[in-house]
PDB file of N, CA and C in Angstrom:
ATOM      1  N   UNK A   1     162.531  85.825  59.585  1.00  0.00           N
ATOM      2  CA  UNK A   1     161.588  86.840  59.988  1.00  0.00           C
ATOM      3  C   UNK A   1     162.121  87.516  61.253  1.00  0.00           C
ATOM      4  N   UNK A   2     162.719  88.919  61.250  1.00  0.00           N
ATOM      5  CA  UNK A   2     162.995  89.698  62.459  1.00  0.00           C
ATOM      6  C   UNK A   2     161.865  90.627  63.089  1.00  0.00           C
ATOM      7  N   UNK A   3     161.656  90.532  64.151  1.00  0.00           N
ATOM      8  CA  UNK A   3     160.453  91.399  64.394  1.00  0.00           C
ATOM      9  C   UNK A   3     161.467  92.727  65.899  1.00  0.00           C
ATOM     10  N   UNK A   4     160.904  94.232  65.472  1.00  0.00           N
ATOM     11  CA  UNK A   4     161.786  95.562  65.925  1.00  0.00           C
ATOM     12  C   UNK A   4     160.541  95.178  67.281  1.00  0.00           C
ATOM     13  N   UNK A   5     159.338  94.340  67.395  1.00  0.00           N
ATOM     14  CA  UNK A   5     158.608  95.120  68.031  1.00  0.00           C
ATOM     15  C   UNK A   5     158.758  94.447  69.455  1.00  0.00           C
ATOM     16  N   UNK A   6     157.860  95.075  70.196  1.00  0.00           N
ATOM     17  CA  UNK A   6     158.219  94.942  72.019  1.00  0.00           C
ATOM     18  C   UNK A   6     156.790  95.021  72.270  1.00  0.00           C
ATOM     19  N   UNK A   7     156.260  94.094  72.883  1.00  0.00           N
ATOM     20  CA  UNK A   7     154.650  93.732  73.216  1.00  0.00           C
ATOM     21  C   UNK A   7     154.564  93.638  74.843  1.00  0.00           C
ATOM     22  N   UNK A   8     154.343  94.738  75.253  1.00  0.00           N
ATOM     23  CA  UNK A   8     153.770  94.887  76.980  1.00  0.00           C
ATOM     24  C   UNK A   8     152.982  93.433  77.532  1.00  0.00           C
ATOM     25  N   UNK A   9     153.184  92.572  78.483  1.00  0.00           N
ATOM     26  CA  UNK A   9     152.827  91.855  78.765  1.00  0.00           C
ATOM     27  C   UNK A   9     152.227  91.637  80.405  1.00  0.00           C
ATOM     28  N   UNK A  10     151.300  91.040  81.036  1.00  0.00           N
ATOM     29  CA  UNK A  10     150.815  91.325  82.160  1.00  0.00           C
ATOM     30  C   UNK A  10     151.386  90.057  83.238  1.00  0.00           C
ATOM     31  N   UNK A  11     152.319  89.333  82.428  1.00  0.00           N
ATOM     32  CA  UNK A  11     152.308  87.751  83.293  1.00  0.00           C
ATOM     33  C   UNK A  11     153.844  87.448  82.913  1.00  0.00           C
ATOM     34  N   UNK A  12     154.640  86.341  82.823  1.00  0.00           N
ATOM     35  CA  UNK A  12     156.092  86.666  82.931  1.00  0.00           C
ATOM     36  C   UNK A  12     156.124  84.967  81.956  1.00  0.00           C
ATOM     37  N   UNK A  13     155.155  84.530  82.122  1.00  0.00           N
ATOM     38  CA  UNK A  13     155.145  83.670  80.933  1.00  0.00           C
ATOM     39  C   UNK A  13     154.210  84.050  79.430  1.00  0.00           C
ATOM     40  N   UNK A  14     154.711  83.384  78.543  1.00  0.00           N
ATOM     41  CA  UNK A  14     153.675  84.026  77.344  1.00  0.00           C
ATOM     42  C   UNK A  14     154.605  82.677  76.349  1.00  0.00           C
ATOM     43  N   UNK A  15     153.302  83.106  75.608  1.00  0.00           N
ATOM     44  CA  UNK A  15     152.962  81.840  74.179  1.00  0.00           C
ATOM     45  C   UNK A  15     153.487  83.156  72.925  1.00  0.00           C
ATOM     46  N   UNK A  16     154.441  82.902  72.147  1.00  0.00           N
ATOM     47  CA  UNK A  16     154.359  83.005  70.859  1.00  0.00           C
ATOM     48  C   UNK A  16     154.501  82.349  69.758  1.00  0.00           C
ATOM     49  N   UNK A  17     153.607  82.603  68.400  1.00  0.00           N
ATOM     50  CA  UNK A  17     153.292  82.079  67.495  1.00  0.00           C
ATOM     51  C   UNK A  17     153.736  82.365  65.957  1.00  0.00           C
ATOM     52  N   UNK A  18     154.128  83.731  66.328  1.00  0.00           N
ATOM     53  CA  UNK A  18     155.187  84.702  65.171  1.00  0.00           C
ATOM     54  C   UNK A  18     153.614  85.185  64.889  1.00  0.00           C
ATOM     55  N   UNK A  19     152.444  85.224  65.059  1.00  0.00           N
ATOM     56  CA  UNK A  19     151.119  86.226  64.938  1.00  0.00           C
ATOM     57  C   UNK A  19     150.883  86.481  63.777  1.00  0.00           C
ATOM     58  N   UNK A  20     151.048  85.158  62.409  1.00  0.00           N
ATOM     59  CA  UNK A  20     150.927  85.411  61.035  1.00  0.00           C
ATOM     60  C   UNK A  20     150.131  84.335  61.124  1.00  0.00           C
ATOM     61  N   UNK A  21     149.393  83.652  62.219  1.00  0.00           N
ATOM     62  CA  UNK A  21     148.569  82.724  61.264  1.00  0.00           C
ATOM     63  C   UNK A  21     149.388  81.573  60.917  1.00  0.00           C
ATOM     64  N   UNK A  22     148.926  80.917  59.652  1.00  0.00           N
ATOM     65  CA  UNK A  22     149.226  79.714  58.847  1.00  0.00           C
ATOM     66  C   UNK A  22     150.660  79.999  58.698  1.00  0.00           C
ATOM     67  N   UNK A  23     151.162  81.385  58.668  1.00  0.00           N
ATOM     68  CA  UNK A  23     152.814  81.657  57.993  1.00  0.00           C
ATOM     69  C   UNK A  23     153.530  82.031  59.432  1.00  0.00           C
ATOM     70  N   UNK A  24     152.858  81.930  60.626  1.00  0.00           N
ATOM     71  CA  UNK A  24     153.647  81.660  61.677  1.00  0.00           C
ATOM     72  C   UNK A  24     155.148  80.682  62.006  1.00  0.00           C
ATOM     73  N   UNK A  25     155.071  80.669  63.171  1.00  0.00           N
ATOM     74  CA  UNK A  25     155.481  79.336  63.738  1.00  0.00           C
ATOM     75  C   UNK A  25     155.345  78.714  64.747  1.00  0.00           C
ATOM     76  N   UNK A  26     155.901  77.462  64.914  1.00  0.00           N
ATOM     77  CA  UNK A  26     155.160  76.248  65.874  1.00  0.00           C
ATOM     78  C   UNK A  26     155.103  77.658  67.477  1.00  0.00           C
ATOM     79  N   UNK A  27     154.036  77.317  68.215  1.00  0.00           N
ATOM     80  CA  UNK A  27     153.649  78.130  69.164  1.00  0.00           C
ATOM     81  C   UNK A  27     155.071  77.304  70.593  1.00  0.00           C
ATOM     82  N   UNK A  28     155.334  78.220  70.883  1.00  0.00           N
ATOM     83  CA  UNK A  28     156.545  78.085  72.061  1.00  0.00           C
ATOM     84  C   UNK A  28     156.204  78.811  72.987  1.00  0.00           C
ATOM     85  N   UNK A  29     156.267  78.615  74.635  1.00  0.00           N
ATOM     86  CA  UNK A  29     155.939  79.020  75.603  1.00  0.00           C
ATOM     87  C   UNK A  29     157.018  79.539  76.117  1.00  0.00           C
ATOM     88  N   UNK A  30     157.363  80.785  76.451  1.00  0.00           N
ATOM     89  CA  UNK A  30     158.273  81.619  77.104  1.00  0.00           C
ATOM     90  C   UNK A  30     158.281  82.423  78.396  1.00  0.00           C
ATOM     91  N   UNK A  31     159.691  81.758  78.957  1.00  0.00           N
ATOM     92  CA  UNK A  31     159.450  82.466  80.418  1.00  0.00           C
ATOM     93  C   UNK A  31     160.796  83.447  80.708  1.00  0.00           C
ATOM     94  N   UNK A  32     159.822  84.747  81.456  1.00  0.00           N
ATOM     95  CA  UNK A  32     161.317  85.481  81.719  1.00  0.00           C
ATOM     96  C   UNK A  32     161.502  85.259  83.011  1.00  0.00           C
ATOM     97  N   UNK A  33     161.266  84.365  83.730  1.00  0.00           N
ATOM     98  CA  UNK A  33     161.979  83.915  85.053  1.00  0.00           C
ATOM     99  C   UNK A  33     162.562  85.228  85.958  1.00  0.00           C
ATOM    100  N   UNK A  34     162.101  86.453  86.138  1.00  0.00           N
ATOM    101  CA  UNK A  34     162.424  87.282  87.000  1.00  0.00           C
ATOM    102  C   UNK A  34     163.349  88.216  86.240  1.00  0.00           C
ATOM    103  N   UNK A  35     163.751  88.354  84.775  1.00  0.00           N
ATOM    104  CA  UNK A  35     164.152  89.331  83.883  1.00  0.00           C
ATOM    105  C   UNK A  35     163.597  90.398  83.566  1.00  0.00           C
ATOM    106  N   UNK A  36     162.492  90.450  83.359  1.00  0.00           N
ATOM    107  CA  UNK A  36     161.511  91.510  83.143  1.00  0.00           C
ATOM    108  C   UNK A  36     161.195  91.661  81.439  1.00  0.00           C
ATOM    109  N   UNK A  37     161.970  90.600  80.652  1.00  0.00           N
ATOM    110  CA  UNK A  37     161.778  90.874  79.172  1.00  0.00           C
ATOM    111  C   UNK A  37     162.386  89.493  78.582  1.00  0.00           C
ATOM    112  N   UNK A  38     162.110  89.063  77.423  1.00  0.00           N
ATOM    113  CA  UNK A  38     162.427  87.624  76.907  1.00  0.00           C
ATOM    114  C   UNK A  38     162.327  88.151  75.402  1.00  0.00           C
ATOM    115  N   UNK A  39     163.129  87.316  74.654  1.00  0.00           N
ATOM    116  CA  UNK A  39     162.870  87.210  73.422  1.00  0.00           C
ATOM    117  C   UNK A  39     162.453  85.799  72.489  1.00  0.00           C
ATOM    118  N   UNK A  40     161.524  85.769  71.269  1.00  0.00           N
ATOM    119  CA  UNK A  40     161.135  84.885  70.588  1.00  0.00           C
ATOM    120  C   UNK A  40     162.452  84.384  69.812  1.00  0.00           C
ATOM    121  N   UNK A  41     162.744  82.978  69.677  1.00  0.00           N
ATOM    122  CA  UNK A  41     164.108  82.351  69.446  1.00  0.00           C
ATOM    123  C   UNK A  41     163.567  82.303  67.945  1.00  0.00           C
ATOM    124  N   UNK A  42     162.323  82.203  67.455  1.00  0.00           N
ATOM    125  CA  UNK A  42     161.749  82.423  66.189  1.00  0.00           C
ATOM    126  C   UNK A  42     162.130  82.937  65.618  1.00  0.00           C
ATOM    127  N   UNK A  43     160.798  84.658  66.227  1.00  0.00           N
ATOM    128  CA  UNK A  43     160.497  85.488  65.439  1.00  0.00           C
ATOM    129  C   UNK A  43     161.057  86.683  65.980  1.00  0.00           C
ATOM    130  N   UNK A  44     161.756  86.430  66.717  1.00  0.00           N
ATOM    131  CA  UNK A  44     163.000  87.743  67.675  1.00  0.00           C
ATOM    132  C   UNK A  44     161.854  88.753  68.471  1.00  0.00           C
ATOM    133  N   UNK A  45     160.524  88.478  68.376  1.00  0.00           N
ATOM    134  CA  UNK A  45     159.310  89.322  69.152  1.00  0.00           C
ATOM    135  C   UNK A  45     159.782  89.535  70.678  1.00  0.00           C
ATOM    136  N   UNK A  46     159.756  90.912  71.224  1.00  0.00           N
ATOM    137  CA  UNK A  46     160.364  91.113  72.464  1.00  0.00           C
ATOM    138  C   UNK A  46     159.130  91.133  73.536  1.00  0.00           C
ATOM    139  N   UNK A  47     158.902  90.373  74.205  1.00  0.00           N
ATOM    140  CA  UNK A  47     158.192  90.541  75.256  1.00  0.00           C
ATOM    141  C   UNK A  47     158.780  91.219  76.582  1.00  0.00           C
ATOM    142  N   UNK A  48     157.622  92.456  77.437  1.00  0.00           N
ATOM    143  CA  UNK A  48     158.207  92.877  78.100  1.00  0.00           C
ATOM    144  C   UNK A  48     157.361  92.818  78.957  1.00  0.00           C
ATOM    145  N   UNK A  49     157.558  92.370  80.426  1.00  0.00           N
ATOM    146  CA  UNK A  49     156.776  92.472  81.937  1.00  0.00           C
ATOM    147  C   UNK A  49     156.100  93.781  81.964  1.00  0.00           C
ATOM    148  N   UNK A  50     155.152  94.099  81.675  1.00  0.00           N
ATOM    149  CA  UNK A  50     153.908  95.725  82.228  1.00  0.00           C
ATOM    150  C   UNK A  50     154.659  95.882  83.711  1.00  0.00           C
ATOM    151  N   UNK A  51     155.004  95.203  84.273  1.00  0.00           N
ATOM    152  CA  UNK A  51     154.947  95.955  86.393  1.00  0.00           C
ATOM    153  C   UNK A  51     156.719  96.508  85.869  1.00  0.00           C
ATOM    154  N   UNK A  52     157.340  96.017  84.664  1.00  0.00           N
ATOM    155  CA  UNK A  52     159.479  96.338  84.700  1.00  0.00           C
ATOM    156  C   UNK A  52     159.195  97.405  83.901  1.00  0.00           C
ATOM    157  N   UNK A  53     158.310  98.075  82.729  1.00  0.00           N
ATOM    158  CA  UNK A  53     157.791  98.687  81.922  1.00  0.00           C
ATOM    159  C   UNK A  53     157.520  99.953  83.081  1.00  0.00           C
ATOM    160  N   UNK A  54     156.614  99.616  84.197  1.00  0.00           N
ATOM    161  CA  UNK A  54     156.124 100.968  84.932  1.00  0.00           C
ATOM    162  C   UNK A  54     157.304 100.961  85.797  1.00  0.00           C
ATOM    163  N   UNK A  55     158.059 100.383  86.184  1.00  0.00           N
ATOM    164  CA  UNK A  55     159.276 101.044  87.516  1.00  0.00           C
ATOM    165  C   UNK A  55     160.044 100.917  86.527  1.00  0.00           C
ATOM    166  N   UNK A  56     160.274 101.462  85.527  1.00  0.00           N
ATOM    167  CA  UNK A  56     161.477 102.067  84.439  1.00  0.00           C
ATOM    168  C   UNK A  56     160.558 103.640  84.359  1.00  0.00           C
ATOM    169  N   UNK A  57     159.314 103.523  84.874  1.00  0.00           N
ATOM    170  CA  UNK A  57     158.859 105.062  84.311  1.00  0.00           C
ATOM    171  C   UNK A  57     158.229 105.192  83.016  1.00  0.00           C
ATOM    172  N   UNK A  58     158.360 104.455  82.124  1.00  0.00           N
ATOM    173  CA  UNK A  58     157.709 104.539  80.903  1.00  0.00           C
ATOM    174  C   UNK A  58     155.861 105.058  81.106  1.00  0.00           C
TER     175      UNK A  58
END
């Protein structure tokens, strides 16, 4: 399962689950340790820091 998408985030740790429910996977806690973005080793889901999101200008 590859996922294109990039989910704005407010905190620099985050839980993903692959967000299918029962056809998920096991829930893993992810940290971007001062990167500003992390990826799911899963479901390749890109999490991105909201405060690295606004000082890029977006």
């Amino acid at each position: 399962m590859r996922s294109e998408e990039k989910y704005e985030v407010e905190t620099e740790i985050v839980a993903c689950d692959g967000g299918a429910g029962a056809l998920g996977h096991p829930r893993v806690w992810l940290n971007m340790r001062g990167r500003g973005q992390v990826e799911c080793p899963y479901c390749s889901r890109t999490y991105v820091f909201k405060q690295k999101v606004a000082a890029e200008g977006r």
